[in-house]
C-alpha atoms as a PDB file:
ATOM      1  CA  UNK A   1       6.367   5.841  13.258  1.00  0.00           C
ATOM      2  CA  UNK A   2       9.917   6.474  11.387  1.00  0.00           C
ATOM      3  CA  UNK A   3       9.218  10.729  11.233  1.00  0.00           C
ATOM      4  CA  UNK A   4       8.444  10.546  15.377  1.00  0.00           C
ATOM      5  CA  UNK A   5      11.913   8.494  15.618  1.00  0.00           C
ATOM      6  CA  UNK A   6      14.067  10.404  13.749  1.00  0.00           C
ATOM      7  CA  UNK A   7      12.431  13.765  15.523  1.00  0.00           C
ATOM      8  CA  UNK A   8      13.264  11.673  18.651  1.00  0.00           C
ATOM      9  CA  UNK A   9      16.763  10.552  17.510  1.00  0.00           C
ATOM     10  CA  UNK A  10      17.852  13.277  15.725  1.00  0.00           C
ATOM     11  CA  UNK A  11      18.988  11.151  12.276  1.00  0.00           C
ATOM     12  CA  UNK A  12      18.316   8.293  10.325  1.00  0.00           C
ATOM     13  CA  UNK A  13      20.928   5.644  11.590  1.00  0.00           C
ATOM     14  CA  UNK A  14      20.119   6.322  15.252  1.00  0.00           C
ATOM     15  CA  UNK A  15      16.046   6.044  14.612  1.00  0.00           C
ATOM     16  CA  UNK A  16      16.780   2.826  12.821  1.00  0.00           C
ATOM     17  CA  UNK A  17      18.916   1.370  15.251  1.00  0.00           C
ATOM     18  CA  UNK A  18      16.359   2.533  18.516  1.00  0.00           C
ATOM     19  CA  UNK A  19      13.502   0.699  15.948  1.00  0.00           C
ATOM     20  CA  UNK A  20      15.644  -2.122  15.810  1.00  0.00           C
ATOM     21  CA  UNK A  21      16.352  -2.701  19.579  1.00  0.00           C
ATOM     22  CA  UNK A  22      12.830  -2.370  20.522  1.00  0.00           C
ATOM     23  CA  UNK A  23      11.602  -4.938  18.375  1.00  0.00           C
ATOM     24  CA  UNK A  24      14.310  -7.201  19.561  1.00  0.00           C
ATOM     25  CA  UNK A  25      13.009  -6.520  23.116  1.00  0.00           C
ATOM     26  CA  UNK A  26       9.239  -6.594  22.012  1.00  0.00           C
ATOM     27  CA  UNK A  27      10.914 -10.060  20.587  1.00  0.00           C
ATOM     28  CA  UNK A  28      12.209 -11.431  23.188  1.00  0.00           C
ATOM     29  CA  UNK A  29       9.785 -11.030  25.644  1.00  0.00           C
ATOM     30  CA  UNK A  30       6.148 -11.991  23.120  1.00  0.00           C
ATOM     31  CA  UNK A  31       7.859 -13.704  20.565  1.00  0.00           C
ATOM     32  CA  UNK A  32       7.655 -13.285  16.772  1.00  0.00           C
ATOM     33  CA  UNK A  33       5.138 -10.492  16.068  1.00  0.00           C
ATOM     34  CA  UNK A  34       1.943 -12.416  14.892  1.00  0.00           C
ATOM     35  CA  UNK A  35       1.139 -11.293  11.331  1.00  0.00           C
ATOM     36  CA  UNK A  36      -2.566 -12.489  10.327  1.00  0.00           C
ATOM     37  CA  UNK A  37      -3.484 -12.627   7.189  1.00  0.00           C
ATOM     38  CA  UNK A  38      -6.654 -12.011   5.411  1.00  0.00           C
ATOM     39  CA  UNK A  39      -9.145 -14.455   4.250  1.00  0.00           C
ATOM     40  CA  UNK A  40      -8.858 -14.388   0.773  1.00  0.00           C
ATOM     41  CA  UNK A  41      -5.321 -12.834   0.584  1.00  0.00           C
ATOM     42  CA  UNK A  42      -3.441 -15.560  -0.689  1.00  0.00           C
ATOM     43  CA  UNK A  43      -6.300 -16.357  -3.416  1.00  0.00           C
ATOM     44  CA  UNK A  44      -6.742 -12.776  -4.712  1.00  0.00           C
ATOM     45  CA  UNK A  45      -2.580 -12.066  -4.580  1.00  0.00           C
ATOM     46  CA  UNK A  46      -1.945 -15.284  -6.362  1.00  0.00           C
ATOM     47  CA  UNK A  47      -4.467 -14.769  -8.886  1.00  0.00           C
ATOM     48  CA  UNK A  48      -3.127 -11.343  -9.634  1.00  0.00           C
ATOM     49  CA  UNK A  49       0.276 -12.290 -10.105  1.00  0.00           C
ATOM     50  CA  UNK A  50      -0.587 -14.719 -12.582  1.00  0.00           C
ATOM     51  CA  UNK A  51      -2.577 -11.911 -14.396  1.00  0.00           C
ATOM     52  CA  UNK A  52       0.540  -9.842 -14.267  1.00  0.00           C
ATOM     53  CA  UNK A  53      -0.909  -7.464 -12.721  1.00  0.00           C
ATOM     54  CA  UNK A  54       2.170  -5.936 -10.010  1.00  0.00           C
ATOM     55  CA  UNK A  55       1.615  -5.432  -6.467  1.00  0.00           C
ATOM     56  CA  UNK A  56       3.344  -3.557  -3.795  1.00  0.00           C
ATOM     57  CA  UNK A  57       2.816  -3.275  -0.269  1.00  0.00           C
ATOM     58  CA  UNK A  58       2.734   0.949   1.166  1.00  0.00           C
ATOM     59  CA  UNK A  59       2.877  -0.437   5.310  1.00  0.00           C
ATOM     60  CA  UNK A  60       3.473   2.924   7.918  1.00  0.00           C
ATOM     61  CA  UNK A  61       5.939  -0.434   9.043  1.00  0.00           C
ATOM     62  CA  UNK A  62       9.223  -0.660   8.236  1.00  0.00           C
ATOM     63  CA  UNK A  63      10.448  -2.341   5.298  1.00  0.00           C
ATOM     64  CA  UNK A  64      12.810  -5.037   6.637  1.00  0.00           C
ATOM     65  CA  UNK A  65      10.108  -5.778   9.262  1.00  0.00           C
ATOM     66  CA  UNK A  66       7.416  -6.108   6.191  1.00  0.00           C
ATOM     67  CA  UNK A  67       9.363  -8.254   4.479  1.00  0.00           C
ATOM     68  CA  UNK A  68      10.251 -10.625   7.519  1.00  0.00           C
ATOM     69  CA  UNK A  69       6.489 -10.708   8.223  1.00  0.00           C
ATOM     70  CA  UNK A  70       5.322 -11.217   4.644  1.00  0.00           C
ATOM     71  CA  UNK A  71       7.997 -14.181   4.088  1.00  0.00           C
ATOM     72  CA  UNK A  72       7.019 -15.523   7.029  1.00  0.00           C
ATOM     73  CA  UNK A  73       3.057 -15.342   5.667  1.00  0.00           C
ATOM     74  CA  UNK A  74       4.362 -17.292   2.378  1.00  0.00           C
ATOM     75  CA  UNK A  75       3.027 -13.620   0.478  1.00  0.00           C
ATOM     76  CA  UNK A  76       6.355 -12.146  -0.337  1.00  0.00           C
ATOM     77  CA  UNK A  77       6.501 -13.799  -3.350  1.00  0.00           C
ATOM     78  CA  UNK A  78       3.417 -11.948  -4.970  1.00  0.00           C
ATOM     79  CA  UNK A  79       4.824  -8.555  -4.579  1.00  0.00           C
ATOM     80  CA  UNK A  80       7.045  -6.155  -6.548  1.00  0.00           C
ATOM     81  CA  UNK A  81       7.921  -3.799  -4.246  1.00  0.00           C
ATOM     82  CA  UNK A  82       7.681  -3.271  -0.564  1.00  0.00           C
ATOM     83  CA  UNK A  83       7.702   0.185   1.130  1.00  0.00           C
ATOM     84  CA  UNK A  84       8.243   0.662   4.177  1.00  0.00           C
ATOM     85  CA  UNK A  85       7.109   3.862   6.548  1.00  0.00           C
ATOM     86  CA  UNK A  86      10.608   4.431   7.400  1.00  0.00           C
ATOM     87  CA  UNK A  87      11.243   5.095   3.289  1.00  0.00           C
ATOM     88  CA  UNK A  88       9.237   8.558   3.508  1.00  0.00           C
ATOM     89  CA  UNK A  89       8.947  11.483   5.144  1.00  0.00           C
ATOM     90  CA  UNK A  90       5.579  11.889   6.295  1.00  0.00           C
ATOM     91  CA  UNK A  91       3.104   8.531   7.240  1.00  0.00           C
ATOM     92  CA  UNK A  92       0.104   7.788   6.077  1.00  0.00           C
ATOM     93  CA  UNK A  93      -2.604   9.997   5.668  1.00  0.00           C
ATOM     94  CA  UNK A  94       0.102  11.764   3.804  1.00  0.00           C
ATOM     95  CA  UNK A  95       0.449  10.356   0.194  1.00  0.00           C
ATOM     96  CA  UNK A  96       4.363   9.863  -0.033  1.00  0.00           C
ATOM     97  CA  UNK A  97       4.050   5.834   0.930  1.00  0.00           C
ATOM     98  CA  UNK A  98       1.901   5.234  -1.767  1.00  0.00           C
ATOM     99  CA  UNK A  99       3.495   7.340  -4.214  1.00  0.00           C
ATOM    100  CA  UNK A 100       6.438   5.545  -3.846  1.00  0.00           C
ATOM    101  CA  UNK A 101       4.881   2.388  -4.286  1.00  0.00           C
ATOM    102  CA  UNK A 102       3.799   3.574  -7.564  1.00  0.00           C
ATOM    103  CA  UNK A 103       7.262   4.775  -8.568  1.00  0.00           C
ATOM    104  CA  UNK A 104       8.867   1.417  -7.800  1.00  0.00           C
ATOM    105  CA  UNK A 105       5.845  -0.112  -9.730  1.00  0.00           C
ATOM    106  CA  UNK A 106       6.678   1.829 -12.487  1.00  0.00           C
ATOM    107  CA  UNK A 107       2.541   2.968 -12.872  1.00  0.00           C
ATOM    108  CA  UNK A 108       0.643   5.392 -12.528  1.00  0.00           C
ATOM    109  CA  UNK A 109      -1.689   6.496  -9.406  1.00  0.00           C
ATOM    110  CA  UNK A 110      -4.854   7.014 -11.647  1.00  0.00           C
ATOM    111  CA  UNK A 111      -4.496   3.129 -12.544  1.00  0.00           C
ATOM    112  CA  UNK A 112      -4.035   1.586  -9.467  1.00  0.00           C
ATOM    113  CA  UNK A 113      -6.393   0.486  -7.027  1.00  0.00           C
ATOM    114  CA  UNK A 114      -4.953  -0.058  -3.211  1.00  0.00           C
ATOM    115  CA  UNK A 115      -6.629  -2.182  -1.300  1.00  0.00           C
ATOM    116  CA  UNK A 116      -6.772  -1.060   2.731  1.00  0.00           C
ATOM    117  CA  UNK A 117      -7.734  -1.882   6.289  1.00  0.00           C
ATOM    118  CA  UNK A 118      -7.400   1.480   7.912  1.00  0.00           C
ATOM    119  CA  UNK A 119      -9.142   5.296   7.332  1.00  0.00           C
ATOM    120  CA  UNK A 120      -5.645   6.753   7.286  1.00  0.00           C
ATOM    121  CA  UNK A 121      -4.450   4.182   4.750  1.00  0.00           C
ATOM    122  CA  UNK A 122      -7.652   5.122   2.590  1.00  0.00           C
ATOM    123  CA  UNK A 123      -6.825   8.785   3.020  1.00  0.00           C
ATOM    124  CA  UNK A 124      -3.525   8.355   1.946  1.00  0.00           C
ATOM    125  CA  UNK A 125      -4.357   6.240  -1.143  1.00  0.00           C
ATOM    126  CA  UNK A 126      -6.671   8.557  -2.263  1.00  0.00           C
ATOM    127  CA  UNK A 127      -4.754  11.607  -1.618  1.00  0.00           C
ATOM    128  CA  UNK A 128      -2.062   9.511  -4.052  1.00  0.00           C
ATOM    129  CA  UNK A 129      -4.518   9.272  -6.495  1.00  0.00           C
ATOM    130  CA  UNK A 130      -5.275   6.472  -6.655  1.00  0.00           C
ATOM    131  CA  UNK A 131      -8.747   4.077  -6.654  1.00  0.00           C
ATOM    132  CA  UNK A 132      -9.077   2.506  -2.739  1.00  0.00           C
ATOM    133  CA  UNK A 133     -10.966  -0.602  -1.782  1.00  0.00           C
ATOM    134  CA  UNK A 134     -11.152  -0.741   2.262  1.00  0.00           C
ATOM    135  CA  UNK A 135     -11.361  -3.641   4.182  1.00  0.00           C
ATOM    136  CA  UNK A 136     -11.560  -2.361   7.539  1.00  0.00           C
ATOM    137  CA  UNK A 137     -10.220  -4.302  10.240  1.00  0.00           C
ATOM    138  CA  UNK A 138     -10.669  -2.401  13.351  1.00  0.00           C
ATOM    139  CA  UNK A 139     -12.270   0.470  13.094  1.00  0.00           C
ATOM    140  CA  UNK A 140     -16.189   0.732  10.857  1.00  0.00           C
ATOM    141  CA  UNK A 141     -15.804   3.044   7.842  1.00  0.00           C
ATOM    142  CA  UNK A 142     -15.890   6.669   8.040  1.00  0.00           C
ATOM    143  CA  UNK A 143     -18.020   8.913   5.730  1.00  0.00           C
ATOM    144  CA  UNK A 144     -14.907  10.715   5.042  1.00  0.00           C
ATOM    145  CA  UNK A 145     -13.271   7.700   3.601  1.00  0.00           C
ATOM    146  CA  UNK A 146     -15.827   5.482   2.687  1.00  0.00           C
ATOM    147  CA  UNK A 147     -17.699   7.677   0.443  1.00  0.00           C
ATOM    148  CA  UNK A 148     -14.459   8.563  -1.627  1.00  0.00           C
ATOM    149  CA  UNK A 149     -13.777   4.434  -1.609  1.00  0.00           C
ATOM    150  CA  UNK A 150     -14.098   2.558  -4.384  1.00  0.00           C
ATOM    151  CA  UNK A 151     -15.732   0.022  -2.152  1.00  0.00           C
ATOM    152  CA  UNK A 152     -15.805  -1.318   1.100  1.00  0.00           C
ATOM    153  CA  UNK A 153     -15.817  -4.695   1.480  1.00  0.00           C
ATOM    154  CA  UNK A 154     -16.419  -6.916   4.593  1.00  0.00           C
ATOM    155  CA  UNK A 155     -13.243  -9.267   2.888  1.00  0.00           C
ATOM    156  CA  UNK A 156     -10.904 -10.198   0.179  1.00  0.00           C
ATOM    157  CA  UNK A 157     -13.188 -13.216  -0.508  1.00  0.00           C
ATOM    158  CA  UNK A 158     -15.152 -10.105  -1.356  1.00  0.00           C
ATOM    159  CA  UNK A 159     -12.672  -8.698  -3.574  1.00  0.00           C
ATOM    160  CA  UNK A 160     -11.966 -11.743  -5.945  1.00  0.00           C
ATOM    161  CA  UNK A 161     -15.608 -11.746  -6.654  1.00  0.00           C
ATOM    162  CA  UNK A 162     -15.128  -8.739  -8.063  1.00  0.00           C
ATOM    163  CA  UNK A 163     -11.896  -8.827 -10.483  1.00  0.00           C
ATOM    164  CA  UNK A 164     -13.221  -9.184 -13.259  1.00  0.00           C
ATOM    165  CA  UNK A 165     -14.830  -5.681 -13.009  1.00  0.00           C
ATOM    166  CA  UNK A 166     -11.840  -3.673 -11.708  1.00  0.00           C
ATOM    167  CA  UNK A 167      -8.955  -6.002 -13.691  1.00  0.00           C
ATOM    168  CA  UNK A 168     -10.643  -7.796 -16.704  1.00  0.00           C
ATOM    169  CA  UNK A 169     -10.269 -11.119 -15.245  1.00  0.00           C
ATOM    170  CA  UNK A 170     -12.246 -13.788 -13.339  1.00  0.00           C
ATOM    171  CA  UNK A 171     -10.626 -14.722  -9.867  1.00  0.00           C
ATOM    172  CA  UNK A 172     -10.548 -18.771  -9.607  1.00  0.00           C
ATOM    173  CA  UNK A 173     -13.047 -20.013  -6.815  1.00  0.00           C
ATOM    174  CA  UNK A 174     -11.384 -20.360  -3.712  1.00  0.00           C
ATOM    175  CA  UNK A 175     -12.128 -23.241  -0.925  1.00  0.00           C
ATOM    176  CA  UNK A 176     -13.801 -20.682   1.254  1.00  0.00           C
ATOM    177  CA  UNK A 177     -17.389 -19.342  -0.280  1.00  0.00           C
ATOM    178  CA  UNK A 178     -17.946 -16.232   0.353  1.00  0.00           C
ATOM    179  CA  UNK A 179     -20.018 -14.557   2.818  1.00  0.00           C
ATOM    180  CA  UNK A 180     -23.378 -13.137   3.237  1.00  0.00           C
ATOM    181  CA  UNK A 181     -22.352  -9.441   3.914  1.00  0.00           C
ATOM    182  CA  UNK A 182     -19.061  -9.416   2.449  1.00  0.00           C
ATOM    183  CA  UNK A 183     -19.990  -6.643   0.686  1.00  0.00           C
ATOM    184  CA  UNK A 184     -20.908  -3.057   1.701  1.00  0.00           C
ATOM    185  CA  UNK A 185     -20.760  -0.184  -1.179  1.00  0.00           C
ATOM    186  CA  UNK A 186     -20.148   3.296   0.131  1.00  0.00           C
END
């Protein structure tokens, strides 16, 4: 977490640099972190971009890492901006990642729906402003985030299904149907 390392570190350069050598280490001894990517991610990003629709990604990671790991996941392409958790004060369930997202976007919060796999991500979307659909990964919703949710959805399969509701336009059918229980409304 960039606020713990520069508390740690004292400033900015030295917190980066301390982030940097760890993950060189981390490196080094597992290999490339493994980045796994959603079912239905490439689908529902691709289809978005070609309704012009931007996309940013608010990770509590930082940026250069994001990028590496969404270039290396073939998903860079789809986004506009990329912020990073060492771009803002205070990590999520503060609201400052996501409100820079929607700066760089160039939108506003009340018109942009985040899409999530964690309760502090959802906390920090909606304490942005902005609409949140939660696909957990981990952890089972919370009443505290799930009820304030837009949805929750068991996938992204889920979540092309439904863009035509929340963006006007119909997702293409992907090669994977979706699943029985994909989706769970708060």
């Amino acid at each position: 977490n960039a606020p713990r390392l520069r508390a740690i570190f004292g400033d900015d350069a030295r917190a980066a640099a301390a982030y940097r050598r760890t993950d060189e280490l981390v490196a080094a001894r597992f290999g490339e972190r493994p980045f796994e990517v959603k079912p239905g991610a490439h689908r529902l990003l691709k289809a978005l971009r070609d309704a012009r629709i931007p996309c940013a990604v608010a990770s509590s990671t930082h940026h250069v890492e994001v990028g590496r790991r969404l270039a290396r996941a073939g998903l860079l392409e789809h986004f506009s901006a990329v912020c990073g958790g060492d771009e803002v004060t205070h990590g999520k369930p503060a609201p400052d990642i996501y409100l820079l997202a929607v700066e760089r976007l160039g939108i506003a919060a009340a018109t942009t729906l985040a899409f999530e796999d964690s309760g502090h991500g959802a906390l920090a979307a909606i304490a942005a402003g902005l609409g949140v659909v939660v696909v957990p990964d981990l952890k089972a919703p919370e009443p505290a985030w799930q009820t304030r949710s837009v949805a929750v959805l068991g996938s992204l399969d889920a979540a092309c299904a439904r863009t035509a509701e929340w963006f006007g336009f119909e997702c293409p059918l992907g090669t994977e149907p979706i699943q029985a229980g994909d989706e769970r409304r708060p």
